[in-house]
Protein backbone atom coordinates (compact mmCIF):
# COMPACT_ATOMS: atom_id res chain seq x y z
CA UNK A 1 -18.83 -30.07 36.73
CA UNK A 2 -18.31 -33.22 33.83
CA UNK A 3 -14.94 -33.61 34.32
CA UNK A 4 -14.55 -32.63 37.99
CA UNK A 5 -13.81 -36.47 38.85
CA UNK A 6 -10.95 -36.60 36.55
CA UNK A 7 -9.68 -33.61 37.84
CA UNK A 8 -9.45 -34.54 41.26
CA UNK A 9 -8.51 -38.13 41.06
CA UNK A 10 -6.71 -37.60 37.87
CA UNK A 11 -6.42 -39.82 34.51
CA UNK A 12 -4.06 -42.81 34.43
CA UNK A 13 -1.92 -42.43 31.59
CA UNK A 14 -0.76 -45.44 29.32
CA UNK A 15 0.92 -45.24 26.34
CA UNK A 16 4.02 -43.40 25.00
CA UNK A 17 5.77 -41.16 27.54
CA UNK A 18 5.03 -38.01 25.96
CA UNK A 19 6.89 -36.07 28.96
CA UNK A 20 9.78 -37.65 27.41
CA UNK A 21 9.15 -37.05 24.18
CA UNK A 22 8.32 -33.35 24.71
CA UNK A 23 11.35 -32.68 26.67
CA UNK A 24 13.86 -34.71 24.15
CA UNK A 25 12.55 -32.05 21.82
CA UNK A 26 13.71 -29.42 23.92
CA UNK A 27 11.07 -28.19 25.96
CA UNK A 28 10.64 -28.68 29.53
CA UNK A 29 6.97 -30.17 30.77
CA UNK A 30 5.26 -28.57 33.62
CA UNK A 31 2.02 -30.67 33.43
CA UNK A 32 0.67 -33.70 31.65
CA UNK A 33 -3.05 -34.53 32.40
CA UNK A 34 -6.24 -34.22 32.08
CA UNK A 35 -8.04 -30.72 32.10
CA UNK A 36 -11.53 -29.40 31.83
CA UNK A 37 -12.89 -27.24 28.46
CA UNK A 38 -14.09 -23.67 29.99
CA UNK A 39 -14.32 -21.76 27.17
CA UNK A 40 -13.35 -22.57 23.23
CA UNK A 41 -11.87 -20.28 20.35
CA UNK A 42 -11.69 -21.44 16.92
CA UNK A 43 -7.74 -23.31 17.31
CA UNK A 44 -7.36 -23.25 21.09
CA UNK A 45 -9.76 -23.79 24.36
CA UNK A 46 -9.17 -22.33 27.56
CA UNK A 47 -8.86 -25.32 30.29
CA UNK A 48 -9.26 -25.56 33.99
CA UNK A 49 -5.83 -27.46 35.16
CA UNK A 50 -6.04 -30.27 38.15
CA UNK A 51 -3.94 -27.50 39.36
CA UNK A 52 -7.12 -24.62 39.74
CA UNK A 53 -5.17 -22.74 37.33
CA UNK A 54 -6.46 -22.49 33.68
CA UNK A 55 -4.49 -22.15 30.65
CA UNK A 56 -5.16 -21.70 27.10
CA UNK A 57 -4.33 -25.11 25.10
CA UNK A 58 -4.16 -25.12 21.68
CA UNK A 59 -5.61 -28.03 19.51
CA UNK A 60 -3.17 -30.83 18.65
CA UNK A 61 -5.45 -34.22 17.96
CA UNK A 62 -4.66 -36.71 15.96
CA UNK A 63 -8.15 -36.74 14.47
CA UNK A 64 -9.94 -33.48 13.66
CA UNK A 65 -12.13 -33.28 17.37
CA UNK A 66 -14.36 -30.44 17.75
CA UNK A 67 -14.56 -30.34 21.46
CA UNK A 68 -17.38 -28.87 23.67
CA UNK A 69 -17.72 -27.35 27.08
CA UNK A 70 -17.38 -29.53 29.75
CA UNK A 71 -14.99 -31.88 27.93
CA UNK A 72 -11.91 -33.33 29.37
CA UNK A 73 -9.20 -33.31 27.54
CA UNK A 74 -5.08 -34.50 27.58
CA UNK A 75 -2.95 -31.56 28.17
CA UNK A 76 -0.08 -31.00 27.89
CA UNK A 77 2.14 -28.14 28.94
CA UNK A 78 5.76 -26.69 28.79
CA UNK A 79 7.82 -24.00 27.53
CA UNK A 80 5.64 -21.18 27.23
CA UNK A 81 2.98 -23.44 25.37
CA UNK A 82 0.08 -25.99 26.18
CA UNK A 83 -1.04 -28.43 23.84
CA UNK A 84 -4.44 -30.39 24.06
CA UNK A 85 -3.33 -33.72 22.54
CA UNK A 86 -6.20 -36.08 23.56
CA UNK A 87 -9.61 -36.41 24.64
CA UNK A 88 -10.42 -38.33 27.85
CA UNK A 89 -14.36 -37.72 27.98
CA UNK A 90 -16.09 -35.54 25.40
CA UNK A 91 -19.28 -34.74 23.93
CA UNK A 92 -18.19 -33.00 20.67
CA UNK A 93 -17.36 -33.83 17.07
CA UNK A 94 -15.11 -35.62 15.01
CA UNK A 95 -15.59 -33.29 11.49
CA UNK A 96 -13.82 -35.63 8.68
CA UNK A 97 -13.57 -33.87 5.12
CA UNK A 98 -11.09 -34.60 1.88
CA UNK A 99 -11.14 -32.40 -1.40
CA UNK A 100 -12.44 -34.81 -4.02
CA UNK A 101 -13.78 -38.17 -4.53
CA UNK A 102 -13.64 -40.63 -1.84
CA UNK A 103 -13.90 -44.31 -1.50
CA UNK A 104 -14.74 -46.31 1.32
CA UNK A 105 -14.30 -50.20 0.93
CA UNK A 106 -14.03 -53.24 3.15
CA UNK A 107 -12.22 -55.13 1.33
CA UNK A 108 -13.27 -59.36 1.78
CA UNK A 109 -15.94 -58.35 4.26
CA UNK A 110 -18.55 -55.97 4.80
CA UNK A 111 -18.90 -51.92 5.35
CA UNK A 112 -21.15 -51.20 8.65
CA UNK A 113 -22.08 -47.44 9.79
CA UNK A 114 -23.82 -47.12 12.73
CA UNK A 115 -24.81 -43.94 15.16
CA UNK A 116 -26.95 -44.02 18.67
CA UNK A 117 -28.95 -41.27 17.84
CA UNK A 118 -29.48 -41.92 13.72
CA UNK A 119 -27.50 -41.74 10.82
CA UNK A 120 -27.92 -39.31 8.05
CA UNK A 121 -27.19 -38.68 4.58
CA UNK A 122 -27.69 -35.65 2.46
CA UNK A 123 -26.40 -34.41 -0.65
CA UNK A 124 -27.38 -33.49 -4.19
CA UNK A 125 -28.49 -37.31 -5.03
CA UNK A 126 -28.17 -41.18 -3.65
CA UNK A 127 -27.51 -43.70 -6.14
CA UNK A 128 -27.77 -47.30 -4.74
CA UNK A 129 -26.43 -50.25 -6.87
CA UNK A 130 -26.76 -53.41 -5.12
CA UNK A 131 -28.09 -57.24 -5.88
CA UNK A 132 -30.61 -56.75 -3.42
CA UNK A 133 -32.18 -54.53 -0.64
CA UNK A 134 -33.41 -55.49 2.27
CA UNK A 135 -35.05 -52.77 4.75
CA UNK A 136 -36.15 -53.96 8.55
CA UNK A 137 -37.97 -50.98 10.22
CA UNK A 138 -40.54 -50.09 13.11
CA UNK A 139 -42.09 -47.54 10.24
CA UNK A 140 -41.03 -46.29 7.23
CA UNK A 141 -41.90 -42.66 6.30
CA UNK A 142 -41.42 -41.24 2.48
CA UNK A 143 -42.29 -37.55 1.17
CA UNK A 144 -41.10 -36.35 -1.96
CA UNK A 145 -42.65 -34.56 -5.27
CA UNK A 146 -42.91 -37.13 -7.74
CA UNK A 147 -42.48 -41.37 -7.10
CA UNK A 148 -41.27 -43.36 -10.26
CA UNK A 149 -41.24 -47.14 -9.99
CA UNK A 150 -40.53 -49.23 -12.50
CA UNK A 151 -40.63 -53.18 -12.10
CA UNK A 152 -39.37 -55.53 -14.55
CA UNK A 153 -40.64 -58.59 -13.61
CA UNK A 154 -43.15 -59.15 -10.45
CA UNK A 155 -44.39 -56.60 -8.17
CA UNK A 156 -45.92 -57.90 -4.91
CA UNK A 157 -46.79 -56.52 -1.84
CA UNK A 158 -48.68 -58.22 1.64
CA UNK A 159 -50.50 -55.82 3.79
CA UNK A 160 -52.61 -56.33 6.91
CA UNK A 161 -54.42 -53.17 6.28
CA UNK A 162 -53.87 -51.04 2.87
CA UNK A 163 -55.34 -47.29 3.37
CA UNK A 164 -54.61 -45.30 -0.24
CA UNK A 165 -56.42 -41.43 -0.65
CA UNK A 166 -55.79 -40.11 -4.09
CA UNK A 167 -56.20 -36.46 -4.05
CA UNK A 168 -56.91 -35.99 -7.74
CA UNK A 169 -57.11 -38.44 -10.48
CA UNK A 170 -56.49 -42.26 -9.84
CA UNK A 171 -55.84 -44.50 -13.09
CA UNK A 172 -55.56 -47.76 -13.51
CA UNK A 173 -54.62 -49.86 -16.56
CA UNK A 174 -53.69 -53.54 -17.42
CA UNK A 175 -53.83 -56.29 -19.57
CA UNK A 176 -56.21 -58.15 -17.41
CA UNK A 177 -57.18 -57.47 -13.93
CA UNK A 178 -59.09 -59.68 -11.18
CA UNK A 179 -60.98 -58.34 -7.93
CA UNK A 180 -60.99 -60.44 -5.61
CA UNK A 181 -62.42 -60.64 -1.81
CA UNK A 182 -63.98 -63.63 1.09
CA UNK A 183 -66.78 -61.42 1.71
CA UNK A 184 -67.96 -57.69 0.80
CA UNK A 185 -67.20 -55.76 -1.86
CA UNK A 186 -68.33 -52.27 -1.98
CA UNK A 187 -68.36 -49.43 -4.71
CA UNK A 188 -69.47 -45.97 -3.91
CA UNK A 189 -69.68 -42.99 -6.27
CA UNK A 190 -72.15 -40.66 -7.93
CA UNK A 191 -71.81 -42.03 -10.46
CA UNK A 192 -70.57 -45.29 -12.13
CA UNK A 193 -69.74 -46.43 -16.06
CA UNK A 194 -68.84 -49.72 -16.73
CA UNK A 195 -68.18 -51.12 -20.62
């Protein structure tokens, strides 16, 4: 099982003494360790003790953790109760959510997300105002509807290959326009209009 090593050796615990804590409240502390997820319900998970016994602990993190089967988690028990107040090896999710606008600054430096398997956004639109963009990828994919660009000033881009199928209609219009090439230029139609 995941979490059969902490079980057997046991966690070392650092920190506050929480079996102090819990009994200076009033409540006596039969067992303060690790302990493995068996089986979840939507505030508590039942929990496989270093003991072999299994109890039923209900959530008490710090954070908003989401755990999963297998996870091994701080527990804590006494007085008819058992609290899960910590996560020691886990494979679930952190679920973060406020009512109403947020703000996320770094104030004098700078703001970095990062995720092993991605990062995502989604919602109803992205609006990006920066002084610049700069994007460094293996490949770049895009699908959408419709594309709008509009540049103010120069447009250039440097290809080592350029492959563009139009299904429909392809227009082009400027001022003045210049075809250039080293060697070949080829134009195929059925038919062809210049002037």
């Amino acid at each position: 099982m995941k979490g059969s090593s902490f079980l057997q050796a046991g966690a070392p615990q650092t920190g506050p003494d929480l079996a102090g804590i819990f009994a200076s409240a009033g409540g006596a502390v039969s067992f303060l360790g690790p302990a493995e997820v068996t089986a979840l319900g939507p505030d508590s998970a039942t929990v496989l003790l270093a003991t072999g016994t299994t109890e039923r602990a209900f959530f008490a993190f710090a954070l908003p953790y989401e755990p999963s089967l297998g996870d091994v988690l701080l527990v804590i028990g006494g007085s008819g109760a058992t609290y899960a107040i910590g996560v020691l090896s886990g494979r679930g999710r952190v679920s973060i959510a406020f009512p109403g606008d947020v703000d996320v600054r770094a104030v004098g430096g700078k703001l970095r997300l990062a995720g092993d398997d991605g990062v995502e956004i989604s919602g109803k639109g992205l609006e990006v105002m920066v002084d610049k963009v700069k994007i460094t990828a293996g490949e770049v994919m895009e699908r959408c509807a419709s594309f709008y660009q509009r540049v103010t000033s120069l447009f250039s881009a440097h290809h080592k290959q350029a492959h563009t199928v139009v299904d429909d209609e392809s227009h082009t219009r400027a001022r003045r326009a210049t075809l250039l090439t080293e060697e070949t230029v080829t134009i195929n139609g059925k038919q062809i209009h210049l002037g």
